[in-house]
C-alpha atoms as a PDB file:
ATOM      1  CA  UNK A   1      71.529 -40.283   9.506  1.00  0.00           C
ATOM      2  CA  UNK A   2      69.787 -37.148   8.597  1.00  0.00           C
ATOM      3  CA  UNK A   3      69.744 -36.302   4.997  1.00  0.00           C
ATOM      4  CA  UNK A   4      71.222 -32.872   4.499  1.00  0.00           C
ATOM      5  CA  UNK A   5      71.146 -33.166   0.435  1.00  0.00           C
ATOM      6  CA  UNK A   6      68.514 -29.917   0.062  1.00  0.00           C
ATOM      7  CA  UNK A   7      71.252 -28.126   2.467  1.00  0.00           C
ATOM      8  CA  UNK A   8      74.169 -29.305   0.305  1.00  0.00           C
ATOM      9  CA  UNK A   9      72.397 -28.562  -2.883  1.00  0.00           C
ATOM     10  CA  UNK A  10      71.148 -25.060  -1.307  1.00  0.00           C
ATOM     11  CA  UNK A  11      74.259 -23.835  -0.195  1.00  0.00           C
ATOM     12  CA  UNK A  12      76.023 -24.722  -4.052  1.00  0.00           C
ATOM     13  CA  UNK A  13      73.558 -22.733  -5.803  1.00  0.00           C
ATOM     14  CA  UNK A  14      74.550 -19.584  -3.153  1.00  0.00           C
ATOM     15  CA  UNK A  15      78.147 -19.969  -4.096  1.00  0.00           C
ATOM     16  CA  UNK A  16      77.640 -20.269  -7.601  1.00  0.00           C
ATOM     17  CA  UNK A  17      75.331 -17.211  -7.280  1.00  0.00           C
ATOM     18  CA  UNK A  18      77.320 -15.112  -5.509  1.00  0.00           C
ATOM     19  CA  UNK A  19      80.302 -15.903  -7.342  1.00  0.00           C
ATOM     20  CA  UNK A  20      78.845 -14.775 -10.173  1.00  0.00           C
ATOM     21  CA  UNK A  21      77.353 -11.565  -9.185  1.00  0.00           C
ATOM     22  CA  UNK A  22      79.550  -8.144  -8.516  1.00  0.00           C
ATOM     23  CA  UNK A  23      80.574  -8.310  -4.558  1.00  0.00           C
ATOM     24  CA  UNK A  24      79.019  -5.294  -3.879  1.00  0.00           C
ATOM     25  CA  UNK A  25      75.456  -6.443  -4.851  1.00  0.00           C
ATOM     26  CA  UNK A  26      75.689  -9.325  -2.152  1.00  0.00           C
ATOM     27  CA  UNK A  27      73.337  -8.697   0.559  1.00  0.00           C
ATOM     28  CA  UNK A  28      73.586  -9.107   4.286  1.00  0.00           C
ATOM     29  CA  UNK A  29      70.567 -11.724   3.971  1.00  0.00           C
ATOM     30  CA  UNK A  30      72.771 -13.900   1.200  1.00  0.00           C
ATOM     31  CA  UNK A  31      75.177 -14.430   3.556  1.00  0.00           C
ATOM     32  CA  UNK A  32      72.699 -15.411   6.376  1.00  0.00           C
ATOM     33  CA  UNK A  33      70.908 -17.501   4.480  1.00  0.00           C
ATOM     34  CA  UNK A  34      74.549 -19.512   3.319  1.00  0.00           C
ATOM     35  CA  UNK A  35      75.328 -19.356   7.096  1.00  0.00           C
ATOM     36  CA  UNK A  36      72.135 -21.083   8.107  1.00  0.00           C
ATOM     37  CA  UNK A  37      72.259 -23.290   5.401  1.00  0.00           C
ATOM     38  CA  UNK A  38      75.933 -24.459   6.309  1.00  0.00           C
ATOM     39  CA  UNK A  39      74.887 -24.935   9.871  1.00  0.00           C
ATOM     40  CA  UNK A  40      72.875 -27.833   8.724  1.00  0.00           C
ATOM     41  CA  UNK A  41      75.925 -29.849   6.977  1.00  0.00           C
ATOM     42  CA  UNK A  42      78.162 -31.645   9.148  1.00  0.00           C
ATOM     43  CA  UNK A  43      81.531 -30.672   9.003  1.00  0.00           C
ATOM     44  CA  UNK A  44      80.732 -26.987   7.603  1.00  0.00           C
ATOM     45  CA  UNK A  45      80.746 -25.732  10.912  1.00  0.00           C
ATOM     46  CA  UNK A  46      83.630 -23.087  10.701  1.00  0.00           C
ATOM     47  CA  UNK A  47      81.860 -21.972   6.955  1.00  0.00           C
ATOM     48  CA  UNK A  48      78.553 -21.329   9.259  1.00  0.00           C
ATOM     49  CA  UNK A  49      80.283 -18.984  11.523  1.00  0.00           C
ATOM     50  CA  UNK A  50      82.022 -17.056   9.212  1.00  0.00           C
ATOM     51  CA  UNK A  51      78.484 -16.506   6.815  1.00  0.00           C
ATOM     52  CA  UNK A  52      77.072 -15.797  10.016  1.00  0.00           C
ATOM     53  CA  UNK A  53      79.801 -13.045  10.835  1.00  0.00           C
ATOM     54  CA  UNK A  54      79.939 -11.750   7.834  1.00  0.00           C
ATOM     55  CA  UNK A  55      76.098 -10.408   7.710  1.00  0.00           C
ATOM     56  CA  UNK A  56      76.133  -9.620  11.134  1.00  0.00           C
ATOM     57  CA  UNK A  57      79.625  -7.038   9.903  1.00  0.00           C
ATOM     58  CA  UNK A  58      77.376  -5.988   6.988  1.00  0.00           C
ATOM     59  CA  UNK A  59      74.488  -5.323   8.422  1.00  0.00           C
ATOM     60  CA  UNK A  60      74.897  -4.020  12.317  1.00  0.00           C
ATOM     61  CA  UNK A  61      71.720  -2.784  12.448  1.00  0.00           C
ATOM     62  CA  UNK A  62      69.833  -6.315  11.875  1.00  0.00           C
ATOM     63  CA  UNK A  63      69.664  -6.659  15.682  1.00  0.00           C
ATOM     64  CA  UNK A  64      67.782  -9.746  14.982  1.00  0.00           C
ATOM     65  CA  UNK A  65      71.049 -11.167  13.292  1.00  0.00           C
ATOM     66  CA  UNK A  66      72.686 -11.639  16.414  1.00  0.00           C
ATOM     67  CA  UNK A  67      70.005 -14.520  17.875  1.00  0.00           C
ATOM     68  CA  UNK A  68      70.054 -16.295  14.607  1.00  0.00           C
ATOM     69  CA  UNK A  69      73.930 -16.593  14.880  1.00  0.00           C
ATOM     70  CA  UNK A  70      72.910 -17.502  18.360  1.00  0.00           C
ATOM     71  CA  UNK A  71      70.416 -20.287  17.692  1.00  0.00           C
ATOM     72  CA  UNK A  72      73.324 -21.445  14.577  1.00  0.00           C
ATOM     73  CA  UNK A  73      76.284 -21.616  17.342  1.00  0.00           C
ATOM     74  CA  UNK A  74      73.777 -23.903  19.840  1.00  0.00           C
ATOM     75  CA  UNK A  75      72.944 -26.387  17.030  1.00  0.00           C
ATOM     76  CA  UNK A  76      76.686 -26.559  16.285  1.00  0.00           C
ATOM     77  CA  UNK A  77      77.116 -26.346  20.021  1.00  0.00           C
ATOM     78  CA  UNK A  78      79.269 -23.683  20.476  1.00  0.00           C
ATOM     79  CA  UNK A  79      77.723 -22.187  23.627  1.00  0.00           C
ATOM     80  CA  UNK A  80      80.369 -19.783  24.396  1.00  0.00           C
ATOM     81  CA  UNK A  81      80.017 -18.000  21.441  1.00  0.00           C
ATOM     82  CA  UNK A  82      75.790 -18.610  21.609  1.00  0.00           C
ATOM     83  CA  UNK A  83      75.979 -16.805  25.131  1.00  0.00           C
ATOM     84  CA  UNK A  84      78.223 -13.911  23.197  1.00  0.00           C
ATOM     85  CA  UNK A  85      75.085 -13.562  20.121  1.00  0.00           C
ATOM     86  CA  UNK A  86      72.230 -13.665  22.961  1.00  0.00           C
ATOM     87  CA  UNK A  87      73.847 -11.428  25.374  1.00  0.00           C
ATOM     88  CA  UNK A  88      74.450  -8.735  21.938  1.00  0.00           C
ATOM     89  CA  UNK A  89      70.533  -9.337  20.958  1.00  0.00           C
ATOM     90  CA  UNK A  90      68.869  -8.865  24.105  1.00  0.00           C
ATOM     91  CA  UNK A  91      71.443  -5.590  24.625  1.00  0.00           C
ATOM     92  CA  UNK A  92      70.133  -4.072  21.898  1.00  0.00           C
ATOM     93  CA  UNK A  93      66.523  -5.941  20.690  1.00  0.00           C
ATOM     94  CA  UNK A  94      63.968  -3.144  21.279  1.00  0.00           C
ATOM     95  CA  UNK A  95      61.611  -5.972  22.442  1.00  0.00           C
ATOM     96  CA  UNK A  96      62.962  -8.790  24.667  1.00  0.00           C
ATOM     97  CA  UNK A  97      60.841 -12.202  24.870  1.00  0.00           C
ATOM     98  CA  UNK A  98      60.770 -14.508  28.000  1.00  0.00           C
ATOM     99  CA  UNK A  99      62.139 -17.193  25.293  1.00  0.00           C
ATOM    100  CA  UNK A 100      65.402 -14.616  24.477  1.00  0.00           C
ATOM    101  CA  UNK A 101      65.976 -15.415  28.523  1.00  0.00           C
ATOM    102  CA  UNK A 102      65.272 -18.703  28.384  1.00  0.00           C
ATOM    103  CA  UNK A 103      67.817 -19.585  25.257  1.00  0.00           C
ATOM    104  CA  UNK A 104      70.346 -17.539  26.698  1.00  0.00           C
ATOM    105  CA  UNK A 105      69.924 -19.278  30.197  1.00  0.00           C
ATOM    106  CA  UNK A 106      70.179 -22.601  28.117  1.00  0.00           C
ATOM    107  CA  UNK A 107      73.141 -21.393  26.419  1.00  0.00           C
ATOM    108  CA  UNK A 108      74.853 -20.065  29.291  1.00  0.00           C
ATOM    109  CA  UNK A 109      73.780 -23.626  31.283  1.00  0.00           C
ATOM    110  CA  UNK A 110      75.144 -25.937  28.798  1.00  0.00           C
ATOM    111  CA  UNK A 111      78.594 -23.915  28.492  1.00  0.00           C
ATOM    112  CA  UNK A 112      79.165 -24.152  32.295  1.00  0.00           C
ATOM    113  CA  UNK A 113      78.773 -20.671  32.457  1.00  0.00           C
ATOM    114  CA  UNK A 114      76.402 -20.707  35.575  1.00  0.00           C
ATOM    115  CA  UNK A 115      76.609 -17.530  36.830  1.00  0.00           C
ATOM    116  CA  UNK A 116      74.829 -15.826  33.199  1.00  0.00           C
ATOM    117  CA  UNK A 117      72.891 -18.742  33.435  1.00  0.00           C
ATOM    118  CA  UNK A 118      71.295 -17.771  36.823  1.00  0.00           C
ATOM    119  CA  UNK A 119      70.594 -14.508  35.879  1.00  0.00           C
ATOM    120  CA  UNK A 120      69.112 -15.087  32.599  1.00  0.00           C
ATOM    121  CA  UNK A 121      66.847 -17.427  34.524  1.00  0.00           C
ATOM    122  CA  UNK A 122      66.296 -15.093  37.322  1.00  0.00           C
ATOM    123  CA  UNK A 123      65.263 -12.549  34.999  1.00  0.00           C
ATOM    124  CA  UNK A 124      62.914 -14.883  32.898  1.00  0.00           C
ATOM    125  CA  UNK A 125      61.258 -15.746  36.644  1.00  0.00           C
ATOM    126  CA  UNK A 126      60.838 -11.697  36.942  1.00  0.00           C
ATOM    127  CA  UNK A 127      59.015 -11.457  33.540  1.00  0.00           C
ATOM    128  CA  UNK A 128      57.122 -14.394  33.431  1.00  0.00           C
ATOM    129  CA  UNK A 129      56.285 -15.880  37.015  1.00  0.00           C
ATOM    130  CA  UNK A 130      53.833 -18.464  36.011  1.00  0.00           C
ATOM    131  CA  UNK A 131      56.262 -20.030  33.705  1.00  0.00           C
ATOM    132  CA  UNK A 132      57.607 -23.384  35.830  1.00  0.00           C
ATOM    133  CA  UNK A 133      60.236 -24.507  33.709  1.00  0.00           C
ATOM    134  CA  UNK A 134      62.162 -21.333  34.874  1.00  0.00           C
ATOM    135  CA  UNK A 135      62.094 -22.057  38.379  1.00  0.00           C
ATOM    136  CA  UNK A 136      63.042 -25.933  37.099  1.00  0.00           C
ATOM    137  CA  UNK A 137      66.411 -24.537  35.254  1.00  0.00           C
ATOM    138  CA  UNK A 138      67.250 -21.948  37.625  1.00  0.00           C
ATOM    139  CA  UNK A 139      67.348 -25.066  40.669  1.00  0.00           C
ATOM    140  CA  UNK A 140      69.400 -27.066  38.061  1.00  0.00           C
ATOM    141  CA  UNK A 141      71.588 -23.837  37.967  1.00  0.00           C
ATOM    142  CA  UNK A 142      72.432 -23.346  41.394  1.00  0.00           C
ATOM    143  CA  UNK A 143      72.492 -27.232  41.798  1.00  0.00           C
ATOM    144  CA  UNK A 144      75.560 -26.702  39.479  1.00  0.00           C
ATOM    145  CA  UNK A 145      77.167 -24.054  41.643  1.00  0.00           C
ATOM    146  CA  UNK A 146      76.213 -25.745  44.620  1.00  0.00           C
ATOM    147  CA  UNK A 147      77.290 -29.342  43.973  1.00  0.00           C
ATOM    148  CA  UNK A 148      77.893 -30.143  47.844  1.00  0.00           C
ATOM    149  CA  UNK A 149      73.915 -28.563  48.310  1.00  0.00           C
ATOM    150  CA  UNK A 150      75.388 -26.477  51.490  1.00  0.00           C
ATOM    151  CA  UNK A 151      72.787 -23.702  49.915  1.00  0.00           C
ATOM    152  CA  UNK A 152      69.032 -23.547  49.949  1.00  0.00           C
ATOM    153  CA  UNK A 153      68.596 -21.674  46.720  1.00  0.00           C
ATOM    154  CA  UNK A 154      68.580 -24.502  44.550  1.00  0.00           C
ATOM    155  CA  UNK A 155      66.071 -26.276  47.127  1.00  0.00           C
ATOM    156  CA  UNK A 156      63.925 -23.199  46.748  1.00  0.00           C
ATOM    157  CA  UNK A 157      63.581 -23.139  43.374  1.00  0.00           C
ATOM    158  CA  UNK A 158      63.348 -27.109  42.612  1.00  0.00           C
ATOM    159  CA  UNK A 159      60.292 -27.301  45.431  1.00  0.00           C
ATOM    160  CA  UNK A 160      58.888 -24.106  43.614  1.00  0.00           C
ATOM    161  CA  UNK A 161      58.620 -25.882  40.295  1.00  0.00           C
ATOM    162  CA  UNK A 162      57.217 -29.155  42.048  1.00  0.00           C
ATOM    163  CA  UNK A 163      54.341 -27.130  43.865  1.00  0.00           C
ATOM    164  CA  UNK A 164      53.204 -25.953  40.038  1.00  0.00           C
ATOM    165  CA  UNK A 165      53.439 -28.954  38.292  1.00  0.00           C
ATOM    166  CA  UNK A 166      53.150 -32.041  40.651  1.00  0.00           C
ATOM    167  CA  UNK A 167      49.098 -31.682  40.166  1.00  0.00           C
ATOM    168  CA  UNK A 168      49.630 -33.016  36.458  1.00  0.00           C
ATOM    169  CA  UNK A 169      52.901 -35.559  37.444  1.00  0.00           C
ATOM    170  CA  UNK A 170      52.596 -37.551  34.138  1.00  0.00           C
ATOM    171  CA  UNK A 171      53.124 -34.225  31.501  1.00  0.00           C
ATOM    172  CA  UNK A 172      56.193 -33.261  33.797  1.00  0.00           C
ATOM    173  CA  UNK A 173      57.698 -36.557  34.537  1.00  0.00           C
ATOM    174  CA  UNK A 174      60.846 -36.443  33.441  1.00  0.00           C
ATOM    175  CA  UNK A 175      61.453 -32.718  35.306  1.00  0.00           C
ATOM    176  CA  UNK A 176      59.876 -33.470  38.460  1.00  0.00           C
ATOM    177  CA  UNK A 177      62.055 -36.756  38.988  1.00  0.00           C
ATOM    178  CA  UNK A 178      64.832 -34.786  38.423  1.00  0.00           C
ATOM    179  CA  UNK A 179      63.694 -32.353  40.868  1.00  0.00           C
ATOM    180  CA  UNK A 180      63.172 -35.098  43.400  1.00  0.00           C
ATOM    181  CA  UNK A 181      66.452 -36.704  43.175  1.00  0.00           C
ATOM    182  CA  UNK A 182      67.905 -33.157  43.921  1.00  0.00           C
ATOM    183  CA  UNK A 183      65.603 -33.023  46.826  1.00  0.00           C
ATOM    184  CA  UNK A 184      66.880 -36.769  47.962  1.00  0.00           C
ATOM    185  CA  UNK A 185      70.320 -35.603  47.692  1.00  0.00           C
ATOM    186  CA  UNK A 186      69.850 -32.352  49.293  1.00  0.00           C
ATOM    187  CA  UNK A 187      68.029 -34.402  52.644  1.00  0.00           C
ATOM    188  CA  UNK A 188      70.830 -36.950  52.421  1.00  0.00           C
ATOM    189  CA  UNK A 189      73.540 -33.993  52.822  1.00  0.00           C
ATOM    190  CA  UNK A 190      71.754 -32.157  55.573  1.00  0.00           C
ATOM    191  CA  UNK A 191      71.466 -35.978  57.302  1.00  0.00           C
ATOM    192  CA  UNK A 192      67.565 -35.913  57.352  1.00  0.00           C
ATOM    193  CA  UNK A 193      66.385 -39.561  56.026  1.00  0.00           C
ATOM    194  CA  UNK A 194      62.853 -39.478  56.587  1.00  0.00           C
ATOM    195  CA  UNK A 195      62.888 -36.510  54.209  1.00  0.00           C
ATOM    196  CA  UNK A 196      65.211 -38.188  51.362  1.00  0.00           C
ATOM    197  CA  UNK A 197      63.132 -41.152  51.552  1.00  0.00           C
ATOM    198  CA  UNK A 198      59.641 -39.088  50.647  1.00  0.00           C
ATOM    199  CA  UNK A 199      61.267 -38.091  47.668  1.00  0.00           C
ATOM    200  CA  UNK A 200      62.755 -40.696  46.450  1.00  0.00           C
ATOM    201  CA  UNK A 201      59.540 -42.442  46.880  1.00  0.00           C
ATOM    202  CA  UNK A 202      57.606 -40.233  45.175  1.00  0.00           C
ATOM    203  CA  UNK A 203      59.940 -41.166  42.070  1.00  0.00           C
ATOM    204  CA  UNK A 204      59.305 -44.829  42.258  1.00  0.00           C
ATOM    205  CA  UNK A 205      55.416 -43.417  42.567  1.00  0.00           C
ATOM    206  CA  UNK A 206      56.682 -41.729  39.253  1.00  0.00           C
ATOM    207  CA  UNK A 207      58.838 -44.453  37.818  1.00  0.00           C
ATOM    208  CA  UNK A 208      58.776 -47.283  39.713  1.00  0.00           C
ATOM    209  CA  UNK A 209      62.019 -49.203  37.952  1.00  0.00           C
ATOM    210  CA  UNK A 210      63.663 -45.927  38.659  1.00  0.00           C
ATOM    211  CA  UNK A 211      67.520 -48.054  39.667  1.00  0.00           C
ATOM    212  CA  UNK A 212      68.887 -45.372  42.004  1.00  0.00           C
ATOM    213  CA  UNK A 213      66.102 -44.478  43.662  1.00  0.00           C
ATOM    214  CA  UNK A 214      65.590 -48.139  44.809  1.00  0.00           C
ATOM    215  CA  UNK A 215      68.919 -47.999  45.752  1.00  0.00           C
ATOM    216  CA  UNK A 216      69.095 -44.613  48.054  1.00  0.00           C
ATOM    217  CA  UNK A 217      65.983 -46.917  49.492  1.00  0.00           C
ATOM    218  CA  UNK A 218      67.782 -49.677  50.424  1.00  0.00           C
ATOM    219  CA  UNK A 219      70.632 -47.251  51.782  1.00  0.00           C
ATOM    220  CA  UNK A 220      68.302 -45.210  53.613  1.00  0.00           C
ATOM    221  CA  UNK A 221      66.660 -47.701  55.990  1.00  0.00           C
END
């Protein structure tokens, strides 16, 4: 169990500070700070939000407000209202990062909502090409949409991140055999076994107690 102690004992001083002091004289950043600080005791979720809130009411102009309240509602795991903070940031940031599309496409993944997810991670691919992982959560995307794999778009972008990684298998190991097993599953559907069976090989190659690709192996003969 983590110890949250310096959080607990953090977030008491605030309130004793700021109940102390005249209202008017709290700052945007002292209700932040409580926010962030709240994120990180369990139970004090709904205390979090509303700190959060509050500076981001105060203090409109902090654009930068927005993603923290962002990165506090994915730790608590609120990804609807993460997907509301990153979408608000990256309107209005004057500067956008590959990483604001990336969190917002993880945001937007993990709270089902695959559609924003897509095109954060389509625009992340636009920005930053090179970058594999994008091509990696954009398959696992349209995977999602697609769960019967009667589309190619998830193929496309699974094979893309294979072909840029599959040099150095070991660092990517854990991506790439999910990115096989899609592959596998995708052959199976369109009936082509030779296919499946080269990628579900090449996870045993990968992990060779790997339990279901043995067993597509045995089905597949």
């Amino acid at each position: 169990k983590k110890d949250t102690s310096f959080f607990r004992q953090g977030a008491e001083s605030m309130e004793i500070f700021m109940a102390k002091i005249d209202p008017k004289k709290i700052l945007p950043n002292d209700y932040e700070y409580l926010g962030k600080l709240y994120s990180r005791i369990p139970g004090k979720d709904s205390l979090a939000v509303a700190y959060m809130q509050k500076a981001i009411e105060l203090a409109p102009e902090k654009i930068e407000l927005n993603k923290e309240a962002a990165m506090v509602f994915n730790r608590l795991k609120k990804f609807d209202q993460s997907v509301v903070y990153f979408e608000r940031y990256i309107a209005k940031a004057n500067k956008i990062t590959p990483a604001d599309y990336y969190l917002l496409g993880m945001a937007a993944y993990y709270g089902k909502q695959y559609p924003k997810a897509d095109s954060a991670f389509a625009k992340l691919i636009e920005v930053k090409p090179d970058y594999a992982d994008g091509y990696y959560w954009r398959g696992n995307v349209q995977g999602a949409m697609d769960p019967d794999a009667k589309d190619t778009l998830a193929k496309y972008n699974h094979e893309k991140y294979i072909s840029m990684v599959e040099a150095t298998p070991e660092k990517y190991k854990k991506n790439l055999i999910t990115s096989y097993s899609y592959l596998g599953f995708y052959y199976i559907r369109q009936e082509k076994n030779a296919m499946a069976k080269s990628y579900y090989s090449k996870i045993l190659a990968l992990d060779p107690n790997n339990k279901d690709a043995k067993e597509y192996l045995k089905q597949l003969k």
